[in-house]
Protein backbone atom coordinates (compact mmCIF):
# COMPACT_ATOMS: atom_id res chain seq x y z
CA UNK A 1 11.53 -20.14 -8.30
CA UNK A 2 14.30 -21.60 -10.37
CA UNK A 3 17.86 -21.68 -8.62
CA UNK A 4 20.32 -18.51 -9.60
CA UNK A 5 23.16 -18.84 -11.56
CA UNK A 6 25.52 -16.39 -10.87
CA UNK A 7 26.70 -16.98 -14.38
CA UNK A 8 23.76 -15.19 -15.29
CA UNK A 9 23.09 -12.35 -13.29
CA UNK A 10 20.53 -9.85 -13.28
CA UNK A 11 22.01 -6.91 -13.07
CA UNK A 12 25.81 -6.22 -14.90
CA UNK A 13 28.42 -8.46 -15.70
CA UNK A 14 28.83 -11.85 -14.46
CA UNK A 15 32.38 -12.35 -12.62
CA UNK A 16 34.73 -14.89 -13.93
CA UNK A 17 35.62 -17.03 -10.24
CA UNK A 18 39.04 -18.53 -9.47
CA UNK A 19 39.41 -21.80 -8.04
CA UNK A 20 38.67 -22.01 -4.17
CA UNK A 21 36.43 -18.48 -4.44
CA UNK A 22 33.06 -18.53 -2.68
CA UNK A 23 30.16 -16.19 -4.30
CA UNK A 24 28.08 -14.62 -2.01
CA UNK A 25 25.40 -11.78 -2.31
CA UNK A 26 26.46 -8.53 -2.36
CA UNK A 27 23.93 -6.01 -0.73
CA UNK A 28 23.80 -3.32 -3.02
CA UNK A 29 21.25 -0.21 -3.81
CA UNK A 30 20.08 -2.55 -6.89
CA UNK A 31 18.47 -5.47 -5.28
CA UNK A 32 15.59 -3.41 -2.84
CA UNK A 33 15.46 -0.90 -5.90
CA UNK A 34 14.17 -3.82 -7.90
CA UNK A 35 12.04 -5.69 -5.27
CA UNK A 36 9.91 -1.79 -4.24
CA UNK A 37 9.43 -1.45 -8.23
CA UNK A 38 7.70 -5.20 -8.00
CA UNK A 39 6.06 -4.80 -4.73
CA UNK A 40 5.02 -0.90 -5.21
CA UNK A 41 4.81 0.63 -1.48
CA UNK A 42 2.53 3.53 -1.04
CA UNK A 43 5.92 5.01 0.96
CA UNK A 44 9.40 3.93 0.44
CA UNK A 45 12.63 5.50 1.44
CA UNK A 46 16.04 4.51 -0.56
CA UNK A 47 19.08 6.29 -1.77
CA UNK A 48 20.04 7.14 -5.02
CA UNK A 49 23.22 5.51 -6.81
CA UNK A 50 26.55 7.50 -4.93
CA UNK A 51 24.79 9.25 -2.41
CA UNK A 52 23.39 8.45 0.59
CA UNK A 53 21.10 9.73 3.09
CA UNK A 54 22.38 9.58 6.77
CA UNK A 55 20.54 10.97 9.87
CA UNK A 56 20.08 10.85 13.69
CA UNK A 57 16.56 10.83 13.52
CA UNK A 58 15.63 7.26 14.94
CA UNK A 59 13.48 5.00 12.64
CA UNK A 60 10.97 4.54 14.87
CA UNK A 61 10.32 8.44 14.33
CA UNK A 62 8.51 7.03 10.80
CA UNK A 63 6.73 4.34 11.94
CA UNK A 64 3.24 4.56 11.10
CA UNK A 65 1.02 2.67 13.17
């Protein structure tokens, strides 16, 4: 795998960085929503852009064994 360049990014703008600024990744919605499209579970829960799905249910209620 070639190495990123966050000049080039793959999803919206790039960011124009001041002197002394450190990039780092930002854990967004985008980045699984792109690697389940690649990998294609049978079963995948996510969230859809400005909304998100929170719950007491434990996650080991949907483990499948």
């Amino acid at each position: 795998m070639p190495p990123l360049d966050v000049a080039k990014p793959d999803f919206g703008e790039p960011v124009e960085f001041e002197p002394g600024d450190v990039p780092v990744y930002w854990a967004c919605g985008v980045t699984p929503q792109a690697a389940l499209m690649a990998s294609r579970p049978p079963f995948a829960i996510t969230h859809a852009p400005g909304h998100m799905f929170v719950t007491d249910v434990p996650d080991s209620a949907y483990r499948q064994l």
